[in-house]
C-alpha atoms as a PDB file:
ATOM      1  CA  UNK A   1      49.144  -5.049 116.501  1.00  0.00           C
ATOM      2  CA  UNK A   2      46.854  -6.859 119.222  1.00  0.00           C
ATOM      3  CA  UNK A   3      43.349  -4.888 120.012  1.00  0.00           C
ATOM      4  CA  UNK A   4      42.442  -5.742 123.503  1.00  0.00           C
ATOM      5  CA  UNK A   5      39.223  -4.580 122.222  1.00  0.00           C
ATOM      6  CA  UNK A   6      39.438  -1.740 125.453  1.00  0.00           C
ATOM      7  CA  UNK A   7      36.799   0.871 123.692  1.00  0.00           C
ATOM      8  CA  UNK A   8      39.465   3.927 124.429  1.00  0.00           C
ATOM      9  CA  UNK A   9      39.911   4.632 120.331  1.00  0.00           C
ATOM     10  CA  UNK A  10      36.052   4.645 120.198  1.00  0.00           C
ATOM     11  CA  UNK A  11      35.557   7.189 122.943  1.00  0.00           C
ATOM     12  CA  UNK A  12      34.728  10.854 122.379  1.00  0.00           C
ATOM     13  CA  UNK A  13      35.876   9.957 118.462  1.00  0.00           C
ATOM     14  CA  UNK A  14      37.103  12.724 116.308  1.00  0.00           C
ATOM     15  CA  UNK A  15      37.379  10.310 112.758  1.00  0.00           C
ATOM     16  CA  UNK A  16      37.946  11.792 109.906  1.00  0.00           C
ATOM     17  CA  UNK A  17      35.758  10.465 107.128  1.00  0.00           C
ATOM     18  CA  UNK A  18      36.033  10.135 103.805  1.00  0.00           C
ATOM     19  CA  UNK A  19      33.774  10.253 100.988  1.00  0.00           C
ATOM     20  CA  UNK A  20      34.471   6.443 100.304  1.00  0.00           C
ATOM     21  CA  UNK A  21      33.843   5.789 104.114  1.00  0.00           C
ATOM     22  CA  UNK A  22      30.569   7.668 104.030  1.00  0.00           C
ATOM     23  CA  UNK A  23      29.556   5.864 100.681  1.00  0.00           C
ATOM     24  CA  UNK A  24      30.383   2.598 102.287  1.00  0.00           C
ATOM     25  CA  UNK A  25      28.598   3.121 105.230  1.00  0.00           C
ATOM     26  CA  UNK A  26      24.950   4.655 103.360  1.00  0.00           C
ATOM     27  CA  UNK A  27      25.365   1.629 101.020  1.00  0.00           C
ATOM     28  CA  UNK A  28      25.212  -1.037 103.911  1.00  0.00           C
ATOM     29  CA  UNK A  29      21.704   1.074 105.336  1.00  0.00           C
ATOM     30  CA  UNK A  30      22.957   4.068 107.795  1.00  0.00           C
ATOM     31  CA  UNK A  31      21.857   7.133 107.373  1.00  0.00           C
ATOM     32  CA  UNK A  32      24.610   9.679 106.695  1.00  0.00           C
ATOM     33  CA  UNK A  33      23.141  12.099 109.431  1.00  0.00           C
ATOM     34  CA  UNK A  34      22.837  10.264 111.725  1.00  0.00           C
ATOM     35  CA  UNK A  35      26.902   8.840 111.522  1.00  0.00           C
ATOM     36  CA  UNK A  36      28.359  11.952 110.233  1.00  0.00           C
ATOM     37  CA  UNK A  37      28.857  15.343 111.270  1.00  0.00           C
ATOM     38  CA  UNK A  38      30.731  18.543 109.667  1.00  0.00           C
ATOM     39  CA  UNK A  39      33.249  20.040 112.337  1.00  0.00           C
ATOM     40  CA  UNK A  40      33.321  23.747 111.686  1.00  0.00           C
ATOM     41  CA  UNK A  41      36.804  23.293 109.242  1.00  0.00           C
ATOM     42  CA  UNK A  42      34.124  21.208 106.928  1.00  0.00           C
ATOM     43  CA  UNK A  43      35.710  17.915 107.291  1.00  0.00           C
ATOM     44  CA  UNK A  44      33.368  14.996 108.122  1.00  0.00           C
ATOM     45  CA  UNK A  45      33.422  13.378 111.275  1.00  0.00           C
ATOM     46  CA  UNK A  46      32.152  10.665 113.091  1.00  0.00           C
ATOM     47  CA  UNK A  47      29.181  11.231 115.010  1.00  0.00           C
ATOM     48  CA  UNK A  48      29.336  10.625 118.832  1.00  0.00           C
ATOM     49  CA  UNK A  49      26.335   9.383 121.321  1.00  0.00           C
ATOM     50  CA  UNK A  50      26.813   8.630 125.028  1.00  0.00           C
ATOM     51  CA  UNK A  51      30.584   9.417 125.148  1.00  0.00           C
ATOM     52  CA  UNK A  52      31.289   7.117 122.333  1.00  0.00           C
ATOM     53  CA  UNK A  53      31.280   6.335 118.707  1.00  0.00           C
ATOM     54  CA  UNK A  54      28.090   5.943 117.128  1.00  0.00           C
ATOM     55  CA  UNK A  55      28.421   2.864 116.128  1.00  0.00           C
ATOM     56  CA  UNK A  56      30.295   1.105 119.163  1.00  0.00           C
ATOM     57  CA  UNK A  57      27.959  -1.401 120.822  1.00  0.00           C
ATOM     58  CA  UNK A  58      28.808  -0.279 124.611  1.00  0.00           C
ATOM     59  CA  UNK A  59      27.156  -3.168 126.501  1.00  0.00           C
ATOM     60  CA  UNK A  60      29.315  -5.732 124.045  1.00  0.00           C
ATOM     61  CA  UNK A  61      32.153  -3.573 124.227  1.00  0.00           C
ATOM     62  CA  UNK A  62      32.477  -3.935 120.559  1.00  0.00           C
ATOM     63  CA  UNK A  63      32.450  -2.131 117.191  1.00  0.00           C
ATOM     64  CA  UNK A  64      28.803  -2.516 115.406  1.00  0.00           C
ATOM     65  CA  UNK A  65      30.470  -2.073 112.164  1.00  0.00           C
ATOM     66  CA  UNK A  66      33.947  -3.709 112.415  1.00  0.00           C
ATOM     67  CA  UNK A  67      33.836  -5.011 108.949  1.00  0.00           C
ATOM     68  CA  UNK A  68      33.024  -1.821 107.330  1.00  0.00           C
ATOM     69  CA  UNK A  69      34.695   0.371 109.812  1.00  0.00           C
ATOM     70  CA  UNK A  70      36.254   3.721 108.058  1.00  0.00           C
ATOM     71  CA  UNK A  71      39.877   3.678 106.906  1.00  0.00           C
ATOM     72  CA  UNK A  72      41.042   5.869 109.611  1.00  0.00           C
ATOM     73  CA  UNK A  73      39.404   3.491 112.582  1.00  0.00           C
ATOM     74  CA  UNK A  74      41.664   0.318 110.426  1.00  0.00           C
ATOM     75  CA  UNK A  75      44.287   2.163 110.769  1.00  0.00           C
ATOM     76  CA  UNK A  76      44.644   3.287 114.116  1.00  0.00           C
ATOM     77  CA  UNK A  77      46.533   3.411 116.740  1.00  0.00           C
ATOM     78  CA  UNK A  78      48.835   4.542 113.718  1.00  0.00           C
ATOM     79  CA  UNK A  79      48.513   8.373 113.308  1.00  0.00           C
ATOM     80  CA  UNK A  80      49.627  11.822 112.685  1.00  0.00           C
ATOM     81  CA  UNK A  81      50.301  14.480 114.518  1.00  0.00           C
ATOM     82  CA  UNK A  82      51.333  18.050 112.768  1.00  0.00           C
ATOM     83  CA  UNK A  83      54.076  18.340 115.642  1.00  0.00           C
ATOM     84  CA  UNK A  84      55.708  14.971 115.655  1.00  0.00           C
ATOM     85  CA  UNK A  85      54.683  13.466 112.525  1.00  0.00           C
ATOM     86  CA  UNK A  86      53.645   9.219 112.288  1.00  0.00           C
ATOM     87  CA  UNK A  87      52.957   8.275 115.567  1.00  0.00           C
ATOM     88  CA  UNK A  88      51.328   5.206 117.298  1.00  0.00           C
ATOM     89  CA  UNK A  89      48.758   6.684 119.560  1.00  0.00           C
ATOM     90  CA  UNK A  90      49.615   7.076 123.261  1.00  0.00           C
ATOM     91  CA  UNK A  91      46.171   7.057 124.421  1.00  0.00           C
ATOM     92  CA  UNK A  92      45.838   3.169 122.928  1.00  0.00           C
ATOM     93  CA  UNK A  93      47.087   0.586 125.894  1.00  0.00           C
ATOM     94  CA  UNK A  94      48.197  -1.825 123.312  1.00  0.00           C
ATOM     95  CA  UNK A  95      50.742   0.710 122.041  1.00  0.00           C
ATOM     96  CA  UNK A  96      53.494  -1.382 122.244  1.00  0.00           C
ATOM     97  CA  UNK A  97      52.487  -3.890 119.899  1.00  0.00           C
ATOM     98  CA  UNK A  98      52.818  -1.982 116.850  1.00  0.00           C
ATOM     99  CA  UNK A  99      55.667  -3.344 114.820  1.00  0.00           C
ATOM    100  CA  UNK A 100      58.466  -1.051 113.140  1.00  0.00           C
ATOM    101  CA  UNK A 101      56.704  -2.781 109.643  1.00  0.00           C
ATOM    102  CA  UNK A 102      53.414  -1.928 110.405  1.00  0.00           C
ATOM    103  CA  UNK A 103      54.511   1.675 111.936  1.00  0.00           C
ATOM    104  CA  UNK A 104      55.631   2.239 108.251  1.00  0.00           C
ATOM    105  CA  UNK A 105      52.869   1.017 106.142  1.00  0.00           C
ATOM    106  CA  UNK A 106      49.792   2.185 108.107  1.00  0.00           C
ATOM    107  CA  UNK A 107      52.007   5.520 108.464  1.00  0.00           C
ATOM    108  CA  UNK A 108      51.822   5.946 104.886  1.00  0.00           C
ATOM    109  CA  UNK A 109      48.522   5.396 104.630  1.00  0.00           C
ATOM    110  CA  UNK A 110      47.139   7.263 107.430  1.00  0.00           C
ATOM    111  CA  UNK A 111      49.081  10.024 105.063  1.00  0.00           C
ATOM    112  CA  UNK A 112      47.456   9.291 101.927  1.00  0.00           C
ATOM    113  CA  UNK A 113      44.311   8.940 103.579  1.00  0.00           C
ATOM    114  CA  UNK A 114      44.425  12.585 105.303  1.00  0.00           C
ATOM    115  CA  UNK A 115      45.404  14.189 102.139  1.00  0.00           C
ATOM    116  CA  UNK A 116      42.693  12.859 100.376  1.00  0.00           C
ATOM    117  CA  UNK A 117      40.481  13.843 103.311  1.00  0.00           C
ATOM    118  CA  UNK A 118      41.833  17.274 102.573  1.00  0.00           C
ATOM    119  CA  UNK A 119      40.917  17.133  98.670  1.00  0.00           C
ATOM    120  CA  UNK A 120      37.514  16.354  99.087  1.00  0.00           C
ATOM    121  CA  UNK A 121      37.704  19.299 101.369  1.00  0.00           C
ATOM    122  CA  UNK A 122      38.807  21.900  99.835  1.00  0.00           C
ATOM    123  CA  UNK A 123      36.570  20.600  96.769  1.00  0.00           C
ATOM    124  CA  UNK A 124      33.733  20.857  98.514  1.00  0.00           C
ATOM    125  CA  UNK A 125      34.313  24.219 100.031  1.00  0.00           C
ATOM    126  CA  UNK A 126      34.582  25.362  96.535  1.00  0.00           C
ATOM    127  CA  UNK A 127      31.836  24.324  94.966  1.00  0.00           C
END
């Protein structure tokens, strides 16, 4: 897929995190409350500020942590929907550049991903 780098995936953001994105993210210096949030489910979210991702550099029109980015951001536009299943996002302008190939494998692990989401979940509402 081609990013035209457009900012629309990084508005109003409702990422899932995992734990291994949150880990990531405290080990390279950023304090988990101020890039996380619980939604009222208790997954873990990205945190938003000024319409936008936390971490997305609005005047550069860039992400701040594209290197570390969370699984779910390096997989998107690829994602799921309860209704349709593995979709590429309509919201994303460069929608069309998503290969059949790359439909499959990020599909799969946009699944694997959201099922471990769910895990560490349900784990942590037990304990």
């Amino acid at each position: 897929m081609h990013c035209s780098h457009c900012g629309i995936c990084c508005q109003e953001t409702e990422m899932l995190l995992s734990e291994a994105d949150v880990e990531v993210l405290k080990r390279a210096g950023h304090d988990r409350s101020k890039f996380a949030r619980f939604d009222r489910d208790g997954f873990v979210r990205l945190r938003n500020h000024r319409g936008f991702c936390v971490f997305y550099e609005i005047e550069k029109c860039r992400c701040g942590i594209y290197d570390i980015r969370p699984l779910g951001c390096r997989i998107y536009p690829v994602i799921y929907s309860e209704r349709e299943g593995v979709l590429v996002d309509d919201l994303c302008p460069m929608k069309e550049t998503v290969v059949k190939k790359e439909l499959r494998e990020k599909g799969e692990s946009v699944i694997a991903l959201l099922r471990r989401i769910d895990r560490e979940t349900c784990s942590r509402r037990k304990s």
